[in-house]
PDB file of N, CA and C in Angstrom:
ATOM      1  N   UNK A   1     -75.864 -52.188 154.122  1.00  0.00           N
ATOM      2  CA  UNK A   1     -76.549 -50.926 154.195  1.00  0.00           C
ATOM      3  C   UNK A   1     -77.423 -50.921 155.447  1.00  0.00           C
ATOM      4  N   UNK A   2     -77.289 -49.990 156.374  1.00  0.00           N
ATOM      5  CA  UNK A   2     -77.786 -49.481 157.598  1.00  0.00           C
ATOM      6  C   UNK A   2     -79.353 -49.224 157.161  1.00  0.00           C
ATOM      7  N   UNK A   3     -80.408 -50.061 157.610  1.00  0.00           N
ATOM      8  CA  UNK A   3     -81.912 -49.287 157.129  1.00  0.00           C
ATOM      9  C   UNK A   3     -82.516 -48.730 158.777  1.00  0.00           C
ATOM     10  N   UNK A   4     -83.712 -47.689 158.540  1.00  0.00           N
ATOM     11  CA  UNK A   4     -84.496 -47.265 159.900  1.00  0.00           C
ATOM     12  C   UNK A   4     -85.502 -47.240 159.189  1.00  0.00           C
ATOM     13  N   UNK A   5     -86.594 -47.720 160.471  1.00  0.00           N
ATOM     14  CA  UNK A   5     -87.521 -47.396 160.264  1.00  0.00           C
ATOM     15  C   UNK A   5     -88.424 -46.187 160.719  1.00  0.00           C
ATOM     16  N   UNK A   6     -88.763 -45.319 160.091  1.00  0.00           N
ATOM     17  CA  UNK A   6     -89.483 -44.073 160.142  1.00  0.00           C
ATOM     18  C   UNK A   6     -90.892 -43.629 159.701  1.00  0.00           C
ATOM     19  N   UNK A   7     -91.441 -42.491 160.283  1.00  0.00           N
ATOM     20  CA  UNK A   7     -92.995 -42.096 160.097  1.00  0.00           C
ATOM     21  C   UNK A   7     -92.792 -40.829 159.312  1.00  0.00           C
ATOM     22  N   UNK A   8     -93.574 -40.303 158.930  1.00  0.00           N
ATOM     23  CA  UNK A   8     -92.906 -38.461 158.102  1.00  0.00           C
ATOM     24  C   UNK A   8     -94.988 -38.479 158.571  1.00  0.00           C
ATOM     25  N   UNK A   9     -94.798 -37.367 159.692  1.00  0.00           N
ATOM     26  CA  UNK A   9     -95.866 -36.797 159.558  1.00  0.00           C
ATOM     27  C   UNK A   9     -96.155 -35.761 158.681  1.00  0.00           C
ATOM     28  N   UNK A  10     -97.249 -35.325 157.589  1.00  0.00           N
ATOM     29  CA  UNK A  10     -97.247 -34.738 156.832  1.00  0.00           C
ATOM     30  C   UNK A  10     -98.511 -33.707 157.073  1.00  0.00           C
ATOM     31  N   UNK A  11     -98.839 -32.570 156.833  1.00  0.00           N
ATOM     32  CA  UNK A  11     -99.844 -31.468 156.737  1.00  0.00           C
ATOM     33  C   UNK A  11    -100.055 -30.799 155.397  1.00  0.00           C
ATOM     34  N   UNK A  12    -101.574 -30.856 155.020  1.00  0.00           N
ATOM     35  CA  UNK A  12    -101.411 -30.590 153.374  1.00  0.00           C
ATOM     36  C   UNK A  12    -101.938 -29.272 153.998  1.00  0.00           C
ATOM     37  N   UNK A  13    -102.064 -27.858 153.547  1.00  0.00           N
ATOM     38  CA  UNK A  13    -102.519 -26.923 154.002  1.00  0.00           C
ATOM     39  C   UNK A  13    -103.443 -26.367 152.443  1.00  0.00           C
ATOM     40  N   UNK A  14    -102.153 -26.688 151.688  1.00  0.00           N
ATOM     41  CA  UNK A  14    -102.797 -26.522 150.140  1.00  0.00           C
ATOM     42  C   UNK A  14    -102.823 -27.161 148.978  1.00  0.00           C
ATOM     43  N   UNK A  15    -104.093 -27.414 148.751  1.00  0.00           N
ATOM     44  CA  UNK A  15    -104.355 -28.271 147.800  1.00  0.00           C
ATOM     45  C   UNK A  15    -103.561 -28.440 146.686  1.00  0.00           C
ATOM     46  N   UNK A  16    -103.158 -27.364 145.981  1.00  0.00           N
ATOM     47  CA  UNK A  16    -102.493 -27.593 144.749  1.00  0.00           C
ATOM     48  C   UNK A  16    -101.206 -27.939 144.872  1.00  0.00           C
ATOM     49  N   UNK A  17    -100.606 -28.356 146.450  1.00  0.00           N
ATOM     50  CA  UNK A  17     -99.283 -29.041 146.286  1.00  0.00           C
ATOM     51  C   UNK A  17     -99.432 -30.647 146.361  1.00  0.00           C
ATOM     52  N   UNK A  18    -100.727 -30.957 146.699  1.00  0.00           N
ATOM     53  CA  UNK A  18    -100.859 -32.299 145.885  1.00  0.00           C
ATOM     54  C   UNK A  18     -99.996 -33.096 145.494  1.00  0.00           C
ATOM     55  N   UNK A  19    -100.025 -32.706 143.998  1.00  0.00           N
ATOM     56  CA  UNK A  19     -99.355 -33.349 142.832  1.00  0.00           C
ATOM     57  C   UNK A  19     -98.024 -33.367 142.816  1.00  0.00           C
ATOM     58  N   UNK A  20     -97.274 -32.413 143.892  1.00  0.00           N
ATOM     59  CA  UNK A  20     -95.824 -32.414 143.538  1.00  0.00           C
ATOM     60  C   UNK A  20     -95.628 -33.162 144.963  1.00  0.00           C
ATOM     61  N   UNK A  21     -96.318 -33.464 146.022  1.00  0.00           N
ATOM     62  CA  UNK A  21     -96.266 -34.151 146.671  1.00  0.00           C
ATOM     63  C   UNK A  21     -96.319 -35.646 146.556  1.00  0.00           C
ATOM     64  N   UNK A  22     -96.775 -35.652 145.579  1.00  0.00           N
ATOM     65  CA  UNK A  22     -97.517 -37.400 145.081  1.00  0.00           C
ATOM     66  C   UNK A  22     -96.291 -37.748 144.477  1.00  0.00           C
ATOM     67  N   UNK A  23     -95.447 -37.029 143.372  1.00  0.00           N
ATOM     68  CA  UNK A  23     -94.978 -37.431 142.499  1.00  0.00           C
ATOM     69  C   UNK A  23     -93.320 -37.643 143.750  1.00  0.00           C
ATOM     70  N   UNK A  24     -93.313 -36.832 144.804  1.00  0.00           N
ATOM     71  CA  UNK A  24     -92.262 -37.076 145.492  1.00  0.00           C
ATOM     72  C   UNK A  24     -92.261 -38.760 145.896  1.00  0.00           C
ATOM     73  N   UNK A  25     -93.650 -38.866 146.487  1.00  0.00           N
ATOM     74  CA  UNK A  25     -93.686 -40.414 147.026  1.00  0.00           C
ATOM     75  C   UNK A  25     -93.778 -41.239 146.276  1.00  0.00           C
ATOM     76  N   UNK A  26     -93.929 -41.070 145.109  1.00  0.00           N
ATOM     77  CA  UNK A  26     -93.962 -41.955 143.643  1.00  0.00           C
ATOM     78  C   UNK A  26     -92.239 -42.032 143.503  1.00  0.00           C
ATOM     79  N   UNK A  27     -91.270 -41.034 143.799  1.00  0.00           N
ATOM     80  CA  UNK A  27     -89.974 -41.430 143.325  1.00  0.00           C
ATOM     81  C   UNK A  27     -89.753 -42.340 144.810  1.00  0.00           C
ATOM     82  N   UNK A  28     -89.935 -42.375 145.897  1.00  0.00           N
ATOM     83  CA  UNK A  28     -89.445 -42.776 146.818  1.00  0.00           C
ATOM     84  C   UNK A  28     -90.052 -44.105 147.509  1.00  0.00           C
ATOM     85  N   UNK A  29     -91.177 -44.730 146.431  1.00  0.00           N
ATOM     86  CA  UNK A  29     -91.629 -45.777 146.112  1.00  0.00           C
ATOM     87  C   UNK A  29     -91.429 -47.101 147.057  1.00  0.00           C
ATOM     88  N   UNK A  30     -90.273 -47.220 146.757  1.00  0.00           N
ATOM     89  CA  UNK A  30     -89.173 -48.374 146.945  1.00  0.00           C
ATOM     90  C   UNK A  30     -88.839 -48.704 148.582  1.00  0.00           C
ATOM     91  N   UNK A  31     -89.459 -47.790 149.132  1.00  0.00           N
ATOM     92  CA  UNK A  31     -89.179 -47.405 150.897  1.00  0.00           C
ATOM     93  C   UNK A  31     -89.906 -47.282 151.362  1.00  0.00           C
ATOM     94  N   UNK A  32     -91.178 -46.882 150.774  1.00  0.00           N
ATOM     95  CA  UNK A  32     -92.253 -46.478 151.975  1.00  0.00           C
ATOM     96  C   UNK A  32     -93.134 -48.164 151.442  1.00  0.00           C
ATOM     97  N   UNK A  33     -93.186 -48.290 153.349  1.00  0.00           N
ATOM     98  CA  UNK A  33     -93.941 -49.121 153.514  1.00  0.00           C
ATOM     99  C   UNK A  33     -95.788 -49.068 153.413  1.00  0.00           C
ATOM    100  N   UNK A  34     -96.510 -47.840 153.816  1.00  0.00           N
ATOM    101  CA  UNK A  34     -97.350 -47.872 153.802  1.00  0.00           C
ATOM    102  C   UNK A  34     -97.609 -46.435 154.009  1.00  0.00           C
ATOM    103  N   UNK A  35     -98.927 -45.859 153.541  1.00  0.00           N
ATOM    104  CA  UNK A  35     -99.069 -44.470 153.939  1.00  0.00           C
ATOM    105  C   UNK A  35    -101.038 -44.297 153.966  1.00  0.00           C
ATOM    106  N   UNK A  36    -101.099 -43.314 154.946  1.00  0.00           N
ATOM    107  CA  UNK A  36    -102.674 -43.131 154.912  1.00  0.00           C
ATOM    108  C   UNK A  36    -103.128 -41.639 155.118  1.00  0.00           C
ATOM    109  N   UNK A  37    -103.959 -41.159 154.573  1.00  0.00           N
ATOM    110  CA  UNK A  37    -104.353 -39.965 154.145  1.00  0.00           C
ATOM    111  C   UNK A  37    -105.968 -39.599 155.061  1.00  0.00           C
ATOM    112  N   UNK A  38    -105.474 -38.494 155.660  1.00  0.00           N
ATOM    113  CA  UNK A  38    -106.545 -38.652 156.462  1.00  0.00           C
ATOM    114  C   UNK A  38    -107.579 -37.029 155.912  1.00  0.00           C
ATOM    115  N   UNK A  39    -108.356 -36.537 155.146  1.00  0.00           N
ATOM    116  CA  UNK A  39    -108.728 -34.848 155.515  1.00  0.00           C
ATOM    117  C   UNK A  39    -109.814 -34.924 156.501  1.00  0.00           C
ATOM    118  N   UNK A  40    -109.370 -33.469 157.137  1.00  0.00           N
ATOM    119  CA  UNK A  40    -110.033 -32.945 157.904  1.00  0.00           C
ATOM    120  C   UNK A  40    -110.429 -31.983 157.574  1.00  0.00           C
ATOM    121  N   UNK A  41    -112.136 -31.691 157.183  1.00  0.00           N
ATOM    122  CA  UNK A  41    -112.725 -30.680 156.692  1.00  0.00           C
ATOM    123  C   UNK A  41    -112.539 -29.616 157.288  1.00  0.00           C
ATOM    124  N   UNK A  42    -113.118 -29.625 158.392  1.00  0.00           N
ATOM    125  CA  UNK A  42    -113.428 -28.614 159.595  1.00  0.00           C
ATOM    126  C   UNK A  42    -112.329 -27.642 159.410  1.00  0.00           C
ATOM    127  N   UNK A  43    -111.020 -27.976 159.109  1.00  0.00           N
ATOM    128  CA  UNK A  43    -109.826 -27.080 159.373  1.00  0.00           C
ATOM    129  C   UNK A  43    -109.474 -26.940 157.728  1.00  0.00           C
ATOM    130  N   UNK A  44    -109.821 -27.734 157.206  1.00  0.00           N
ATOM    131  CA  UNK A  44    -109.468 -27.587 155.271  1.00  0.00           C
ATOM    132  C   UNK A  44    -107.847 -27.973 155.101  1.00  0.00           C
ATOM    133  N   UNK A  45    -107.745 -28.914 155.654  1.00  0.00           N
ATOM    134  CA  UNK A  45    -105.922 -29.969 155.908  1.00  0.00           C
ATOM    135  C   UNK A  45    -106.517 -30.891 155.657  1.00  0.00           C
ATOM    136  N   UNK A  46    -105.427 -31.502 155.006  1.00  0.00           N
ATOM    137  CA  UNK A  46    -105.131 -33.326 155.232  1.00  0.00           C
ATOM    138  C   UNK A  46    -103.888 -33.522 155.940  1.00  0.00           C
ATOM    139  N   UNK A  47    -104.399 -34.896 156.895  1.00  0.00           N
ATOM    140  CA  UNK A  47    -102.945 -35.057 157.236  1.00  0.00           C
ATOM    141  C   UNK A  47    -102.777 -36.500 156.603  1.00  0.00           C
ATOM    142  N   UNK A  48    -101.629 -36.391 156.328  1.00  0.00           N
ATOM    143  CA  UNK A  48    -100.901 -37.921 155.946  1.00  0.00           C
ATOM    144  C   UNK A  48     -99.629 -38.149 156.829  1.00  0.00           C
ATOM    145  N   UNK A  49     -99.783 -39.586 156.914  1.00  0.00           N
ATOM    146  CA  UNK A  49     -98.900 -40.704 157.607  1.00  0.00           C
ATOM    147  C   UNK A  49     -98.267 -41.237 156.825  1.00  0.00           C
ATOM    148  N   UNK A  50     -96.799 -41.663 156.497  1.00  0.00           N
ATOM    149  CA  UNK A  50     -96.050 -42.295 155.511  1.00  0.00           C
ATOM    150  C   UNK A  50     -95.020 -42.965 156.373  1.00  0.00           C
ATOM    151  N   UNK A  51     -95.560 -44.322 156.511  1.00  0.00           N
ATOM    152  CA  UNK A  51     -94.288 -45.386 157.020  1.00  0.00           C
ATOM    153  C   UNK A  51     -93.056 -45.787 156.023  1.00  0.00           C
ATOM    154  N   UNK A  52     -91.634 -45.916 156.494  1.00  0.00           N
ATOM    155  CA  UNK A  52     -90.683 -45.807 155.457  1.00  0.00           C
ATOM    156  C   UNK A  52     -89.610 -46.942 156.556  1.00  0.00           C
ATOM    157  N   UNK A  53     -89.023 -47.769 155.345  1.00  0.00           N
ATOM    158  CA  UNK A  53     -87.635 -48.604 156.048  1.00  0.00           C
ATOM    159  C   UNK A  53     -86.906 -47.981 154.930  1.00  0.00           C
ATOM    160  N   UNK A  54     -85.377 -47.561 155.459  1.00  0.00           N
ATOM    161  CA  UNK A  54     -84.619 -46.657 154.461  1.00  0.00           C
ATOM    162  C   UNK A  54     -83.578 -46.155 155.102  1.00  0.00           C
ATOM    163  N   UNK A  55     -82.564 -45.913 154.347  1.00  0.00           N
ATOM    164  CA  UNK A  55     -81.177 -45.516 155.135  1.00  0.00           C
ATOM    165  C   UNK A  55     -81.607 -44.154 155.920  1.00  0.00           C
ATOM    166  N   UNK A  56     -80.936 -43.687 156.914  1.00  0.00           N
ATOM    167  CA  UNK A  56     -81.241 -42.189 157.179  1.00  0.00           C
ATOM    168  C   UNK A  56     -81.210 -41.166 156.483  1.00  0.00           C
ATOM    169  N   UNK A  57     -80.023 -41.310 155.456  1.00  0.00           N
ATOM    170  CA  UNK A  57     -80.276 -40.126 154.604  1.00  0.00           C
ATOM    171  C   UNK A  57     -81.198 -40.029 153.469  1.00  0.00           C
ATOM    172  N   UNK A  58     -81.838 -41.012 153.056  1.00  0.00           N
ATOM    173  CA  UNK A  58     -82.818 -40.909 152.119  1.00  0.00           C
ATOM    174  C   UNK A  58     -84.048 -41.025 153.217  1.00  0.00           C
ATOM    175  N   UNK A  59     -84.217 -41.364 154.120  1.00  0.00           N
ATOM    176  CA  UNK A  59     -85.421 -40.450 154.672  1.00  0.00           C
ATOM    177  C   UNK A  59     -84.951 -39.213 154.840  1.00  0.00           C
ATOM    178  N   UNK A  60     -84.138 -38.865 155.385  1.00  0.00           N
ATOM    179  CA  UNK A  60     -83.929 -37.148 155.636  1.00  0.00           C
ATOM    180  C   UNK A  60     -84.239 -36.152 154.248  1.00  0.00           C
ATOM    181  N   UNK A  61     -83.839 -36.854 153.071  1.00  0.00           N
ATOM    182  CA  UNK A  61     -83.772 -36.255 151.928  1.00  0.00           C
ATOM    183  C   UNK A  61     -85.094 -35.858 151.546  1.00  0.00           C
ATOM    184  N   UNK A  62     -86.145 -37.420 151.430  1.00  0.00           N
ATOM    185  CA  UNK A  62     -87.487 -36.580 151.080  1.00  0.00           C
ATOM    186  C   UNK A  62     -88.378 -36.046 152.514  1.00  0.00           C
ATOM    187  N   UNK A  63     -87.864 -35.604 153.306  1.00  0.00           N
ATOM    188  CA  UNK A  63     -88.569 -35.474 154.436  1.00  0.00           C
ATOM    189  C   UNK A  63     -88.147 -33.496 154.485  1.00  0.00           C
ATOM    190  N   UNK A  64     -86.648 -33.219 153.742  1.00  0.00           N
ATOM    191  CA  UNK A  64     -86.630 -32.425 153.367  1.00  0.00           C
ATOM    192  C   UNK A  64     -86.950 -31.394 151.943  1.00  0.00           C
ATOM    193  N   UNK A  65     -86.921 -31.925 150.994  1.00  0.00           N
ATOM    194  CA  UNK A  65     -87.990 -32.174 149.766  1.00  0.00           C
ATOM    195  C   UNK A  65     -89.481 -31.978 150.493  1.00  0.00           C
ATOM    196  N   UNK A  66     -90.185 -32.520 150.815  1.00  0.00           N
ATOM    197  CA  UNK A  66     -91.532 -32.487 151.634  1.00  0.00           C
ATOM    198  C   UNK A  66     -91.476 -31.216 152.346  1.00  0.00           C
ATOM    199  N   UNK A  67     -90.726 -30.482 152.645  1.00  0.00           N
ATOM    200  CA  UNK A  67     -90.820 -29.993 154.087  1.00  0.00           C
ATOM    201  C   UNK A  67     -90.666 -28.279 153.113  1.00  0.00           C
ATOM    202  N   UNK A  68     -89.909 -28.887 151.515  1.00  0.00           N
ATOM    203  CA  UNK A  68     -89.595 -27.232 150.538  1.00  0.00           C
ATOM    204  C   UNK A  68     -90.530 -27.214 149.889  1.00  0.00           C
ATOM    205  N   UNK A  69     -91.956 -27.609 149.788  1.00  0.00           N
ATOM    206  CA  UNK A  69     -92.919 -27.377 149.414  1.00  0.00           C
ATOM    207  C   UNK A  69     -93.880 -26.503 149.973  1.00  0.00           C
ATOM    208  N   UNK A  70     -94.632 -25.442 148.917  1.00  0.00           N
ATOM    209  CA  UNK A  70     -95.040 -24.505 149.859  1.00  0.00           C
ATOM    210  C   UNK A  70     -96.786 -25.596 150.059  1.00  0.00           C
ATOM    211  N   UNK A  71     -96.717 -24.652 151.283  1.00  0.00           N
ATOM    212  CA  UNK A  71     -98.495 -25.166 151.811  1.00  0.00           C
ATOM    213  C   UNK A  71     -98.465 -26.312 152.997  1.00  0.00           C
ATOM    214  N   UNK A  72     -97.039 -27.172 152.965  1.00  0.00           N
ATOM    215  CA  UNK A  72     -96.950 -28.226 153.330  1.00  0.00           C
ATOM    216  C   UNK A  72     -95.917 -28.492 154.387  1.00  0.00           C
ATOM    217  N   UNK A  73     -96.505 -29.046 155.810  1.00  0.00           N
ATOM    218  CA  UNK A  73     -95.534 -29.266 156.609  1.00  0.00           C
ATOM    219  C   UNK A  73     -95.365 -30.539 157.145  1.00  0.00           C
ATOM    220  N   UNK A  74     -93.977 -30.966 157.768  1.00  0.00           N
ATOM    221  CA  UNK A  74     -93.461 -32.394 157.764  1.00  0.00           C
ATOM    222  C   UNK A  74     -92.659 -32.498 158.963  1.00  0.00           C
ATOM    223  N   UNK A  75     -93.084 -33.427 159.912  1.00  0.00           N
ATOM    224  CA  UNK A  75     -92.059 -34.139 160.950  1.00  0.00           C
ATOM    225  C   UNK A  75     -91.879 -35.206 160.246  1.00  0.00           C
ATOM    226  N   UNK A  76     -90.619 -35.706 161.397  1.00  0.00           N
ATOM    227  CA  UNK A  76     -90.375 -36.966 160.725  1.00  0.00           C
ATOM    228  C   UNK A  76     -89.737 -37.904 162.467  1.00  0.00           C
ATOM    229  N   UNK A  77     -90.160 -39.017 162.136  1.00  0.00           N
ATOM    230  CA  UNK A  77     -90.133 -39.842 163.774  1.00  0.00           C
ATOM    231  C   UNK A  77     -89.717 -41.158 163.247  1.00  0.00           C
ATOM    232  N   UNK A  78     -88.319 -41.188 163.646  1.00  0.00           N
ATOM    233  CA  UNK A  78     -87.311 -42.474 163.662  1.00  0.00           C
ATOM    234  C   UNK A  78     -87.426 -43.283 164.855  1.00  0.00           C
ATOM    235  N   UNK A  79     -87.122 -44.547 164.532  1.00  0.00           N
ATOM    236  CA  UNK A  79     -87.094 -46.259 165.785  1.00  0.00           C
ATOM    237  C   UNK A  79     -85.504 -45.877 165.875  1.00  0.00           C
ATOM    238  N   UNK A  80     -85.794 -46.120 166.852  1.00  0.00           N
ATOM    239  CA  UNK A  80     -84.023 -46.286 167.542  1.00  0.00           C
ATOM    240  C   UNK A  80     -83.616 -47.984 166.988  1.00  0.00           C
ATOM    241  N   UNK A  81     -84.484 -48.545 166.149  1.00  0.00           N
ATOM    242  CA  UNK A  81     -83.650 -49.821 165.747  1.00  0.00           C
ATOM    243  C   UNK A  81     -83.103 -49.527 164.567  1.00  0.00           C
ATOM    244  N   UNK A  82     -81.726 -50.186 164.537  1.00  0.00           N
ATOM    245  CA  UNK A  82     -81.284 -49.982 163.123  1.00  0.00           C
ATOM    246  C   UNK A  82     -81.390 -51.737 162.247  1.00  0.00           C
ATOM    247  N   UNK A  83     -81.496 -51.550 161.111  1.00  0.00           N
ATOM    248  CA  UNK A  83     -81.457 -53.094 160.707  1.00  0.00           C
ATOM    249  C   UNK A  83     -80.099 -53.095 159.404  1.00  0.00           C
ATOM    250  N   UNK A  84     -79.266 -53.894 159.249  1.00  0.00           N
ATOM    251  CA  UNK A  84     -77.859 -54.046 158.891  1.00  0.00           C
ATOM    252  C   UNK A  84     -78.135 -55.087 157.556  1.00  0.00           C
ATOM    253  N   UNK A  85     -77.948 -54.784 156.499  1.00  0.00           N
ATOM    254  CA  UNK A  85     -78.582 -55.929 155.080  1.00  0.00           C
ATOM    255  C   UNK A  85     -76.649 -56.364 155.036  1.00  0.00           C
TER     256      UNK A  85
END
């Protein structure tokens, strides 16, 4: 299995997508390496950072999932390395 490693920049705009946000990275557990949550009052956002090793299409998947949530917007920034299990 082909893994990449990837970032999913994230923008919370609204609060109450939260929880369906959480529960996304709760299924996708297993891949993300690390993630950090930053708010910024001043503008009333959070942004979050979510590091991920994972085939391409299961990053693409919750990066698109993430991205059909209302309030909430998502890049996503792949390593040109691939790693081969």
């Amino acid at each position: 299995m082909e893994t990449r490693v990837a970032v999913l920049a994230i923008i919370v705009q609204e609060g109450a997508s939260v929880d369906t946000l959480n529960d996304l990275l709760h299924q996708y557990g297993k891949y993300i390496i690390g993630r950090m949550g930053v708010p910024y009052h001043q503008r009333g956002v959070n942004v979050i950072s979510v590091a991920m090793d994972a085939p391409a299409d299961v990053i693409s998947a919750l990066s698109g999932k993430i991205g059909a949530i209302d309030g909430i917007s998502v890049k996503t920034v792949y390593s040109n390395v691939i790693h081969t299990e």
